[in-house]
C-alpha atoms as a PDB file:
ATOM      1  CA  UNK A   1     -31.356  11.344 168.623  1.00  0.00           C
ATOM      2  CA  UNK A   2     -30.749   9.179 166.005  1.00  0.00           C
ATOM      3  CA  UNK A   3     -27.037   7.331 166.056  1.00  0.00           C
ATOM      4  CA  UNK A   4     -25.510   7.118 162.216  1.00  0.00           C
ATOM      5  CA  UNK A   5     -22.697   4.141 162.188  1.00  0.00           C
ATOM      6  CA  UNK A   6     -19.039   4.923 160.305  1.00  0.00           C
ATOM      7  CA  UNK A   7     -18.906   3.947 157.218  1.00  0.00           C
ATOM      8  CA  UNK A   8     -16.792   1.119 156.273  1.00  0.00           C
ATOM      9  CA  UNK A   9     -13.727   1.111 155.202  1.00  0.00           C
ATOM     10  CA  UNK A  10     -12.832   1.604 151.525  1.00  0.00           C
ATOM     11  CA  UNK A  11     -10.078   2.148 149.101  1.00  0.00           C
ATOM     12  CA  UNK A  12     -11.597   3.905 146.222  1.00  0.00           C
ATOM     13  CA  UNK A  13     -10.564   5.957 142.894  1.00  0.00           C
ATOM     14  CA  UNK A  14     -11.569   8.917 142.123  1.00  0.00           C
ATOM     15  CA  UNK A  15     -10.802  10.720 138.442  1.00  0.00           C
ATOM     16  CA  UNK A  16     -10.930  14.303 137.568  1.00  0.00           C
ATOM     17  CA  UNK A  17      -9.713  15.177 134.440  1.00  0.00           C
ATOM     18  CA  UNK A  18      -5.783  13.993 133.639  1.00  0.00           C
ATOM     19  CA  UNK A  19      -5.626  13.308 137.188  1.00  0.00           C
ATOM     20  CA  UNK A  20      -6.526   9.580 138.900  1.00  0.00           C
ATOM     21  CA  UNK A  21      -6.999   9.967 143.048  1.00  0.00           C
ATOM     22  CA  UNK A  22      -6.745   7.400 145.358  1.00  0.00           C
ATOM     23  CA  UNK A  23      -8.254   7.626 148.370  1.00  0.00           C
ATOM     24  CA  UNK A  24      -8.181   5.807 152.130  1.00  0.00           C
ATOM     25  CA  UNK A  25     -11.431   6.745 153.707  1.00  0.00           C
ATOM     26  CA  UNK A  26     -11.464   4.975 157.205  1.00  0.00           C
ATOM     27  CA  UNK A  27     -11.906   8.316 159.678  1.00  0.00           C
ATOM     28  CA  UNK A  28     -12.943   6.214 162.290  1.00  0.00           C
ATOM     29  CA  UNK A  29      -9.172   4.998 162.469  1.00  0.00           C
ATOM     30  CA  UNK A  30      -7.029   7.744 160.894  1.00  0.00           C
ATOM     31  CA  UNK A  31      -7.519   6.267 158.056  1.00  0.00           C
ATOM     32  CA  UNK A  32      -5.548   3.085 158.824  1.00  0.00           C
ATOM     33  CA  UNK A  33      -5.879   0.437 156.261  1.00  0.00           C
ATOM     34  CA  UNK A  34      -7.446  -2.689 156.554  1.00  0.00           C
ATOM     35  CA  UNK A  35      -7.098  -5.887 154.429  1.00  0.00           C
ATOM     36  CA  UNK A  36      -9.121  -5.611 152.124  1.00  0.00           C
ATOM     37  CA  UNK A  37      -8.143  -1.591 151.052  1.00  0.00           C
ATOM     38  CA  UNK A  38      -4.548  -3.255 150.796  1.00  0.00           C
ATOM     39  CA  UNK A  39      -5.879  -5.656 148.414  1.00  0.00           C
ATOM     40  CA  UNK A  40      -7.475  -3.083 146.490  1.00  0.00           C
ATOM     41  CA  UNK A  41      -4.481  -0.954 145.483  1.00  0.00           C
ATOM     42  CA  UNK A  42      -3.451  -2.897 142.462  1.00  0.00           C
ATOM     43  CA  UNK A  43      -6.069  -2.989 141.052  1.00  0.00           C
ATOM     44  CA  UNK A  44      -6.603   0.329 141.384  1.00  0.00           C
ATOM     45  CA  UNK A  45      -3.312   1.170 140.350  1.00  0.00           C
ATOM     46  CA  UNK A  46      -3.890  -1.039 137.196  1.00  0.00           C
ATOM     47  CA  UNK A  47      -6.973   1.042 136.238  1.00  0.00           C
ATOM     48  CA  UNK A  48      -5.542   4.377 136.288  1.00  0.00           C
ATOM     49  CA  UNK A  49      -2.423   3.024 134.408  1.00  0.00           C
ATOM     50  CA  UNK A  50      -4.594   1.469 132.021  1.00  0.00           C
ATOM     51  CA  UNK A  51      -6.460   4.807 131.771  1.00  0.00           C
ATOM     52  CA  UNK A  52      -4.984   6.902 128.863  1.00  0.00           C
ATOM     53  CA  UNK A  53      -6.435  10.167 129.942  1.00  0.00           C
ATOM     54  CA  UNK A  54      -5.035   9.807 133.433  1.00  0.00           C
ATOM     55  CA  UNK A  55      -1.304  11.406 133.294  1.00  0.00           C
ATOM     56  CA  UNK A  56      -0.783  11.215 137.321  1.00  0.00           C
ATOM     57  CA  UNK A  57      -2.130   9.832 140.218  1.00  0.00           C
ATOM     58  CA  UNK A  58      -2.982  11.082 143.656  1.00  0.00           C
ATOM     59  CA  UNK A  59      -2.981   8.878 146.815  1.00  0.00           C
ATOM     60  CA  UNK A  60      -4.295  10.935 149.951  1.00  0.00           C
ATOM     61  CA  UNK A  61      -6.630  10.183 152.957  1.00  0.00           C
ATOM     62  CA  UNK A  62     -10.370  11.076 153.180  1.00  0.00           C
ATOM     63  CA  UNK A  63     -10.604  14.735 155.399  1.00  0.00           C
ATOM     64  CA  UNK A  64      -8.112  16.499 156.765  1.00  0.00           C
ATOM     65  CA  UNK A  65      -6.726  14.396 159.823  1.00  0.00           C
ATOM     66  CA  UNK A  66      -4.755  12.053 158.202  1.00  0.00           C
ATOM     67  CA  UNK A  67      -3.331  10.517 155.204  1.00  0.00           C
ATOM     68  CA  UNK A  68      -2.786   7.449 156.840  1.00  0.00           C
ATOM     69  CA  UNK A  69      -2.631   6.045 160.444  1.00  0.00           C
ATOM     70  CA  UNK A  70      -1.015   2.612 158.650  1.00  0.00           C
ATOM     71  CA  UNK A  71      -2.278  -0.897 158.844  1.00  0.00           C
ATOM     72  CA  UNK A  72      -5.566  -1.685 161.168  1.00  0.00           C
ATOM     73  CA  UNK A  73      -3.864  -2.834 164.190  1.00  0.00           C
ATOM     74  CA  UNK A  74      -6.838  -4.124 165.339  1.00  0.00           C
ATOM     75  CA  UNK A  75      -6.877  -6.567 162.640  1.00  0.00           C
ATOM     76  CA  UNK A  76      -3.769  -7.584 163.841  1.00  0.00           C
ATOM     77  CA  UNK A  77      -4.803 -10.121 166.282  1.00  0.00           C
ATOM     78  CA  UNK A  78      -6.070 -12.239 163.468  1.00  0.00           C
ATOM     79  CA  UNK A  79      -4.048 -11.058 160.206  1.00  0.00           C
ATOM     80  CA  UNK A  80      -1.001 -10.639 161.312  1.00  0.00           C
ATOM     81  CA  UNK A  81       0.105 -13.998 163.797  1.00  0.00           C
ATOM     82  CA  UNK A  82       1.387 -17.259 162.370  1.00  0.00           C
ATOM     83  CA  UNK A  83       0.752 -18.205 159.212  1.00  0.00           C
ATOM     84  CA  UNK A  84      -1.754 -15.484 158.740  1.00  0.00           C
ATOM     85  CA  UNK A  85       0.910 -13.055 158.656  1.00  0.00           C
ATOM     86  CA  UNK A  86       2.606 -13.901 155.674  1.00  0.00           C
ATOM     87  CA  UNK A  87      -0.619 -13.425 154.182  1.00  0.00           C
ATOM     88  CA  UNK A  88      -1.501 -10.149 155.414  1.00  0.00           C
ATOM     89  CA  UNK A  89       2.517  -8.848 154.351  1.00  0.00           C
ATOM     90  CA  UNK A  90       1.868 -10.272 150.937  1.00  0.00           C
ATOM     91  CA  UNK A  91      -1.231  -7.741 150.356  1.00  0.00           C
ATOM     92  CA  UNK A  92       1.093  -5.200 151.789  1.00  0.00           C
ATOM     93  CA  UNK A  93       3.962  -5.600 149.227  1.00  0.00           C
ATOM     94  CA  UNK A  94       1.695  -5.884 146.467  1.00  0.00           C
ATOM     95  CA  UNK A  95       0.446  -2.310 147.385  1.00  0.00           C
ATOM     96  CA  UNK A  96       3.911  -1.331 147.142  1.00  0.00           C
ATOM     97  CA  UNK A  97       5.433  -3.323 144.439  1.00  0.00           C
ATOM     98  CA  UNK A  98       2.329  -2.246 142.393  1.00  0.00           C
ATOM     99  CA  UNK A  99       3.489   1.626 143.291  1.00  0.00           C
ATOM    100  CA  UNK A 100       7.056   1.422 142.906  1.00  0.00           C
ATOM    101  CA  UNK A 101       5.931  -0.249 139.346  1.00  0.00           C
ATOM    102  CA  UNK A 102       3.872   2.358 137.967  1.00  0.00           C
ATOM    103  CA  UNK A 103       4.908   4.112 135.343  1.00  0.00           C
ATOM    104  CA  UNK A 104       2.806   7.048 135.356  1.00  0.00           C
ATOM    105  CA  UNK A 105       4.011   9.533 137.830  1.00  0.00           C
ATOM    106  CA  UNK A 106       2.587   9.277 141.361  1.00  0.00           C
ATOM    107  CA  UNK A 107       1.847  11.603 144.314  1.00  0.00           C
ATOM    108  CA  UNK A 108       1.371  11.589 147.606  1.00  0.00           C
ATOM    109  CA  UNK A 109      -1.159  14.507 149.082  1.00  0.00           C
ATOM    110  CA  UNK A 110       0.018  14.334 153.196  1.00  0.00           C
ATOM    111  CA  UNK A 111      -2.546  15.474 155.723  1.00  0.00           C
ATOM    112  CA  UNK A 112      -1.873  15.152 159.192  1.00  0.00           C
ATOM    113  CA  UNK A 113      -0.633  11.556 159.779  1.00  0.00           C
ATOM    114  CA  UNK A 114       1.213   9.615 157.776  1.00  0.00           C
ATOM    115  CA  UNK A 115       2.491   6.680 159.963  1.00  0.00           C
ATOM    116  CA  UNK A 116       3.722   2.626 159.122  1.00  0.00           C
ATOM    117  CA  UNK A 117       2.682   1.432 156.544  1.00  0.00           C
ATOM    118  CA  UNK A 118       0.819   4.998 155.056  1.00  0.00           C
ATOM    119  CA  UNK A 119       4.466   6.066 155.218  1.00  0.00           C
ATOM    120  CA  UNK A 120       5.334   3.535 153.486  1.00  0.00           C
ATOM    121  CA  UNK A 121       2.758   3.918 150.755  1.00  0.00           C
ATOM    122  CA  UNK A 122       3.871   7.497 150.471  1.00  0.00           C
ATOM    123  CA  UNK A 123       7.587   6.777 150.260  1.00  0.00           C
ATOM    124  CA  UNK A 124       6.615   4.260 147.146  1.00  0.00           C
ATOM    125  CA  UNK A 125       5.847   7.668 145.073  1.00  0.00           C
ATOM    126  CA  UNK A 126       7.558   9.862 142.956  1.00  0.00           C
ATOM    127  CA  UNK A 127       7.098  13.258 145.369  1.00  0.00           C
ATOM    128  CA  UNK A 128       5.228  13.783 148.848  1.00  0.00           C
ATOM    129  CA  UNK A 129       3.435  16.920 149.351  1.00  0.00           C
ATOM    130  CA  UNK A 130       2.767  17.197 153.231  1.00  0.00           C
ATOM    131  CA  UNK A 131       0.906  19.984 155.059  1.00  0.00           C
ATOM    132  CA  UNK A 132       2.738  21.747 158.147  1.00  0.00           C
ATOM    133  CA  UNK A 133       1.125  19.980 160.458  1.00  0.00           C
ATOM    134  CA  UNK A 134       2.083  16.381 159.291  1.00  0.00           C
ATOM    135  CA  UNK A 135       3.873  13.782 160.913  1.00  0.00           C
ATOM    136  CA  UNK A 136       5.733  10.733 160.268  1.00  0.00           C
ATOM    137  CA  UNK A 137       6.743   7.634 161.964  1.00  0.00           C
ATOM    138  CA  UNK A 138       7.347   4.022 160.946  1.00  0.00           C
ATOM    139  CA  UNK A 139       6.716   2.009 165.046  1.00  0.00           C
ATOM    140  CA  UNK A 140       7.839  -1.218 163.939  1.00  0.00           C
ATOM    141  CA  UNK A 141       9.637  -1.758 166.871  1.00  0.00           C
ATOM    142  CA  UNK A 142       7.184  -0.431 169.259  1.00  0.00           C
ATOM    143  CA  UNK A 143       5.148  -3.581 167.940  1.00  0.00           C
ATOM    144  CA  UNK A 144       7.523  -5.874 168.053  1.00  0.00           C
ATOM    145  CA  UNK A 145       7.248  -6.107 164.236  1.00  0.00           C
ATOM    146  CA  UNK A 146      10.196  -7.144 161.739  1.00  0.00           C
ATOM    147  CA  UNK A 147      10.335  -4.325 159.521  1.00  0.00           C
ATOM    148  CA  UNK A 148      10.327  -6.168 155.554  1.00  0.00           C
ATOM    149  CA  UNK A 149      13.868  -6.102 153.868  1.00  0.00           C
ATOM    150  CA  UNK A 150      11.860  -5.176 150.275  1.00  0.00           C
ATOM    151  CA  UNK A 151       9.654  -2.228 152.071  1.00  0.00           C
ATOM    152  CA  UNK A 152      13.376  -0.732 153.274  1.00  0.00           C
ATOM    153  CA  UNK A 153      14.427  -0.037 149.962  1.00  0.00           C
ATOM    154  CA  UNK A 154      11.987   3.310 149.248  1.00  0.00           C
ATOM    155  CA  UNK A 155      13.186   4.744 152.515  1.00  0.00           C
ATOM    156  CA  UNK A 156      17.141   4.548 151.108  1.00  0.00           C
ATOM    157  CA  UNK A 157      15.830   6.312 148.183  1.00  0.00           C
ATOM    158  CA  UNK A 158      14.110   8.993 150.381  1.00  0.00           C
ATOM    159  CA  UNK A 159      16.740   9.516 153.163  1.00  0.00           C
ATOM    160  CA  UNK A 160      20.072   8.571 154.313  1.00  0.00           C
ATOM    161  CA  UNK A 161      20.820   5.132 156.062  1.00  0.00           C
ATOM    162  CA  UNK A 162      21.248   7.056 159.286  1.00  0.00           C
ATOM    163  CA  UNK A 163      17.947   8.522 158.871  1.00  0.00           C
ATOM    164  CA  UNK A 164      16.710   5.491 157.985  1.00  0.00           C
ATOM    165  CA  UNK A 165      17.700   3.844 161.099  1.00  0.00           C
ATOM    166  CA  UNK A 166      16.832   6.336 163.299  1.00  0.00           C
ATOM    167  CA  UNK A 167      13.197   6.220 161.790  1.00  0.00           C
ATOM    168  CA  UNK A 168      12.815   1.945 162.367  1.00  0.00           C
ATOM    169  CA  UNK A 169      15.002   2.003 164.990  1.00  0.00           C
ATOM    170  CA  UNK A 170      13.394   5.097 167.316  1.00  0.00           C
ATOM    171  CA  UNK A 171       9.507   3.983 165.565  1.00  0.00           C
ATOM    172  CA  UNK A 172       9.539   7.415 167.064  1.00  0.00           C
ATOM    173  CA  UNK A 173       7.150  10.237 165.663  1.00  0.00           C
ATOM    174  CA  UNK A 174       8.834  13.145 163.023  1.00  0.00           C
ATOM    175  CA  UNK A 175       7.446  16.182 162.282  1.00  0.00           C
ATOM    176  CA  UNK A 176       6.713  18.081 159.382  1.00  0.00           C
ATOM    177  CA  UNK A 177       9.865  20.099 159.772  1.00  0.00           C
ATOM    178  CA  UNK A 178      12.250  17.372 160.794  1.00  0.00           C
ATOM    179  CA  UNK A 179      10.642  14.901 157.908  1.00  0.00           C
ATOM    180  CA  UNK A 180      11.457  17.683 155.342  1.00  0.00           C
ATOM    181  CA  UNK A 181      15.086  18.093 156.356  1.00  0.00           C
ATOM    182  CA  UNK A 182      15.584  14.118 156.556  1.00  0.00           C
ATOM    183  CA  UNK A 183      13.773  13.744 153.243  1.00  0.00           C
ATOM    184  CA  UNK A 184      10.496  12.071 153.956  1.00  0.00           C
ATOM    185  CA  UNK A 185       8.875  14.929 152.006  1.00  0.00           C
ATOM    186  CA  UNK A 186       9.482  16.278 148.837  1.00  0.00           C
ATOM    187  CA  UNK A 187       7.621  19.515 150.227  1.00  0.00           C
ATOM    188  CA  UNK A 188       6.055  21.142 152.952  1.00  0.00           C
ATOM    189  CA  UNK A 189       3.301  23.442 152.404  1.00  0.00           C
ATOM    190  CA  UNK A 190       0.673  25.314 155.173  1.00  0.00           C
ATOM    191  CA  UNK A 191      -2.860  23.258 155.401  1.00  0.00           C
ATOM    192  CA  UNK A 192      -4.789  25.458 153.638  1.00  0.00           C
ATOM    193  CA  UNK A 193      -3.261  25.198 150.769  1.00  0.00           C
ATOM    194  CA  UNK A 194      -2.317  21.067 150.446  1.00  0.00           C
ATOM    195  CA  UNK A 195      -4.886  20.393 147.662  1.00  0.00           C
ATOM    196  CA  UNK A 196      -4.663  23.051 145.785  1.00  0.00           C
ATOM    197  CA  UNK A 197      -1.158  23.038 145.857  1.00  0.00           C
ATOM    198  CA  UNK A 198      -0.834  19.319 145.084  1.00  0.00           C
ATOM    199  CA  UNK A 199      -3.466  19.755 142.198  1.00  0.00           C
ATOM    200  CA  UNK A 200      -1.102  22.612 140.614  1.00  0.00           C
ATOM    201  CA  UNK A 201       1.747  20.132 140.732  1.00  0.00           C
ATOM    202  CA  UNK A 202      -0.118  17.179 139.582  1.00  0.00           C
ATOM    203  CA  UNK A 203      -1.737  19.663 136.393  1.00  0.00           C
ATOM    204  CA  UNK A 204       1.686  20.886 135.680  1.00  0.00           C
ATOM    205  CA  UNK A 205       3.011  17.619 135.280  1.00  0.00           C
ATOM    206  CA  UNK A 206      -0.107  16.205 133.600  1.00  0.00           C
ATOM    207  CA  UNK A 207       0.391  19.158 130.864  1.00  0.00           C
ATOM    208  CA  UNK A 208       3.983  17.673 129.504  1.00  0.00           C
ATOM    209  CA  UNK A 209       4.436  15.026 127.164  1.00  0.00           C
ATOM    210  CA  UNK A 210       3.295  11.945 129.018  1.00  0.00           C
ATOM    211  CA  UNK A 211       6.042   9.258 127.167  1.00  0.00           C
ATOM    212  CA  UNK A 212       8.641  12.552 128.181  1.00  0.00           C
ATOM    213  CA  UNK A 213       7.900  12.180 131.748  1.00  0.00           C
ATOM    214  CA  UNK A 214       7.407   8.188 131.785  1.00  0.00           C
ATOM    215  CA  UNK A 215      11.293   7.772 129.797  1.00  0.00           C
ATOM    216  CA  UNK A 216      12.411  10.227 133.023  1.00  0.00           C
ATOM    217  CA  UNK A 217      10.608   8.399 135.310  1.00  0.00           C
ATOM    218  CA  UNK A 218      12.038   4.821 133.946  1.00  0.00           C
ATOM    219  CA  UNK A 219      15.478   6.181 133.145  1.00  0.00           C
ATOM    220  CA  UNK A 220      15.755   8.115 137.350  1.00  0.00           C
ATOM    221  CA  UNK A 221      14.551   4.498 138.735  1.00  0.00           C
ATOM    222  CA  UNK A 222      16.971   2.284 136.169  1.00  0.00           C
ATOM    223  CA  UNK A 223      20.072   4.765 137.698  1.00  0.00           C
ATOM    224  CA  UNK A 224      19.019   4.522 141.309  1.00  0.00           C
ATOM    225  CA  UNK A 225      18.072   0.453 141.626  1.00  0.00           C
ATOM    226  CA  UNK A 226      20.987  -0.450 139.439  1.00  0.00           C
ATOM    227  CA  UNK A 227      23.466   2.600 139.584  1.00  0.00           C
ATOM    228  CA  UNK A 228      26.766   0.349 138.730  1.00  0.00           C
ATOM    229  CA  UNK A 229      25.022  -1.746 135.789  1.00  0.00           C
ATOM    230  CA  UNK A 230      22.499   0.066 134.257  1.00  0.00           C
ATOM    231  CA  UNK A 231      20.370  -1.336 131.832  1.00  0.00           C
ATOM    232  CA  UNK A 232      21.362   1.193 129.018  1.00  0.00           C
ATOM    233  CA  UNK A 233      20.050  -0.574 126.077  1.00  0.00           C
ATOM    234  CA  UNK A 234      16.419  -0.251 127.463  1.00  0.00           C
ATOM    235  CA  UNK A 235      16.897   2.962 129.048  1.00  0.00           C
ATOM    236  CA  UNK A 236      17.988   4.482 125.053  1.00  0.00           C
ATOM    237  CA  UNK A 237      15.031   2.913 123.736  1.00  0.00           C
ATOM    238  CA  UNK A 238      12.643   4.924 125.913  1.00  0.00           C
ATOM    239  CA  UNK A 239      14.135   8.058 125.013  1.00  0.00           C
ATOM    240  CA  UNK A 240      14.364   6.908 121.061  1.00  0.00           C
ATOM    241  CA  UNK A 241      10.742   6.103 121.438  1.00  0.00           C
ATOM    242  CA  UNK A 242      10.334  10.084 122.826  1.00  0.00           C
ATOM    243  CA  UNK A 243      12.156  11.249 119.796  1.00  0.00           C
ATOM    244  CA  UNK A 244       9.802   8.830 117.337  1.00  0.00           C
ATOM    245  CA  UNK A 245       6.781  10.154 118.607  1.00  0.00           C
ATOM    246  CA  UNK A 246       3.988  12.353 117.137  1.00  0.00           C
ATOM    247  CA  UNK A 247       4.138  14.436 120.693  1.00  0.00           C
ATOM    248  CA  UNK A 248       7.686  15.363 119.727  1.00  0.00           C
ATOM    249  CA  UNK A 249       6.739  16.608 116.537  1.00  0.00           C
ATOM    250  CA  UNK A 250       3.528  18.131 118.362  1.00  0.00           C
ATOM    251  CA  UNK A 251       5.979  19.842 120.696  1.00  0.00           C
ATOM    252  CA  UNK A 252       8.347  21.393 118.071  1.00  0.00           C
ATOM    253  CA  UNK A 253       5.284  22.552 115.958  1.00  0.00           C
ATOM    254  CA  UNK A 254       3.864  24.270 119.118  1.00  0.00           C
ATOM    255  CA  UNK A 255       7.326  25.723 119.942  1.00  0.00           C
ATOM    256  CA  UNK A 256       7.810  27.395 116.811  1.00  0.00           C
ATOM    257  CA  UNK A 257       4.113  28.368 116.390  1.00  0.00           C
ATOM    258  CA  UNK A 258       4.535  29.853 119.815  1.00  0.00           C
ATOM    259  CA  UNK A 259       1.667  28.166 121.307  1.00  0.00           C
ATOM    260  CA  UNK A 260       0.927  25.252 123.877  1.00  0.00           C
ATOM    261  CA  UNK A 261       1.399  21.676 122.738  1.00  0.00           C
ATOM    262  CA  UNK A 262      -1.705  19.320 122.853  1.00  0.00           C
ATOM    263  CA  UNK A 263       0.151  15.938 123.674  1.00  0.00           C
ATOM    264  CA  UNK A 264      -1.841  13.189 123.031  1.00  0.00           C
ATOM    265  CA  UNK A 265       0.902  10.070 124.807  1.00  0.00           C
ATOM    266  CA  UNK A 266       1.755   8.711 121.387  1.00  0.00           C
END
C-alpha cells in the first residue's frame, strides 16, 4: 500500500466570478496557520482589492472540519520565544490590519473550528457565517500567551466587554449557539447549507453598487473607531462621490426602466 504525504500548508486565492476566496488548507492541523500562510494574507488581500471584478471576499478553511484551528503551535517552539516572537506577532497583525483595512466587504464562511487566531481572522470581517456545529475559543491563557492590545479591538466590535473577557479570560471553548447569542457570529446556519448560503450572501452583496457598499462600509467603521470625533469631512466625500457616479445614474435609469442595474464601480 502505497503511503501519500499531506500536502503542505498553503494560503491560497481562489476567484469565481464577483467573488475572491481565501482559503487555509492545512487538514493535517485543522487548518492551523503557519508562518508563512500568515505572511501571505496581504498580499492576498491586496490582489483581490486590486481586482475590479471582485466585489467581496471569502475567507474559509479547506473541507469541512474547520475554518481554522489558529496559529501552528508546533511552530511555536521556534516562532514564538524571545525575539522570534515579535516576529511571528508582526505577520499576525499584518493579517489583521490588512483585513480590518479592506475596503471591499469581507466574509467569513465558519466550518467546524474556528479557534485563536482563526477567530481572530474571522472577527476582522464584516459578517461570520458559521455552520451549527462550529465552535469558538480564543486559549490565550491556556498558553500562557499575552493576548495583543490591537487584536482586542475586533472582539469589542463583535461582543460586549464581558463577553470579551469571559472569551480571553476562560480561553474556554463556545459553541455555535452560545457564539451567536454573544455575537461571535453574524449567523448560524445547518452544515449543509454553509456554502451555499454564504455564496447567496456574498452574490447579493456583490449585485449592489460596489462604491454604495464601500461609502457604508467606510462610513459604519469611521462611527465605530472614532464614535465621539468622527471624521465627517471624509466620511461626506464618500457618499458625494456615490451621488457623482455613473452607477447612480445607472441605478435610477434601471429603477425607472424597471429593470436590474448593471453597476460597473465607477
Amino acid at each position: 500500500m502505497s503511503v501519500h504525504p499531506d500536502p503542505e500548508p498553503s494560503l491560497h486565492l481562489q476567484k469565481d466570478g464577483a467573488i475572491a476566496w481565501i482559503v487555509a488548507d492545512n487538514p493535517a492541523r485543522m487548518n492551523a496557520l503557519t508562518s508563512a500562510m500568515w505572511q501571505a494574507f496581504p498580499a492576498h488581500l491586496k490582489t483581490a482589492n486590486d481586482d475590479p471584478d471582485v466585489r467581496v471576499i471569502v475567507l474559509r478553511g479547506g473541507g469541512t472540519k474547520a475554518f481554522s484551528a489558529g496559529a501552528d503551535i508546533s511552530e511555536f517552539e521556534s516562532a514564538r520565544t524571545g525575539e522570534a516572537a515579535k516576529t511571528y506577532d508582526a505577520l499576525n497583525d499584518a493579517a489583521f490590519t490588512a483585513l480590518l483595512s479592506c475596503p471591499k466587504p469581507t466574509i467569513a464562511m465558519i466550518h467546524g473550528f474556528c479557534l485563536g487566531g482563526g477567530l481572530g481572522l474571522a472577527l476582522c470581517c464584516d459578517l461570520r457565517i458559521g455552520d451549527d456545529a462550529s465552535q469558538y475559543a480564543i486559549p490565550a491563557a491556556k498558553l500562557g500567551i499575552g493576548y495583543n492590545a490591537r487584536w482586542v479591538h475586533p472582539i469589542l466590535a463583535a461582543v460586549p466587554a464581558a463577553n470579551a473577557k469571559e472569551l480571553l479570560f476562560t480561553g474556554r471553548r463556545f459553541r455555535s449557539a452560545e457564539a451567536e447569542a454573544m455575537g461571535l457570529v453574524t449567523r448560524l446556519v445547518p452544515s449543509a447549507e454553509l456554502e451555499a448560503t454564504t455564496r447567496a450572501l456574498a452574490d447579493e452583496i456583490a449585485q449592489n453598487a460596489p462604491l454604495s457598499v464601500a461609502a457604508a462600509k467606510r462610513v459604519i467603521n469611521e462611527m465605530m473607531r472614532h464614535p465621539e470625533n468622527p471624521d465627517l469631512a471624509a466620511l461626506d466625500a464618500v457618499v458625494q462621490a456615490c451621488f457623482e457616479s455613473n452607477d447612480y445614474a445607472e441605478g435610477r435609469r434601471a429603477f425607472l426602466a424597471k429593470r436590474k442595474p448593471v453597476f460597473k464601480g465607477h
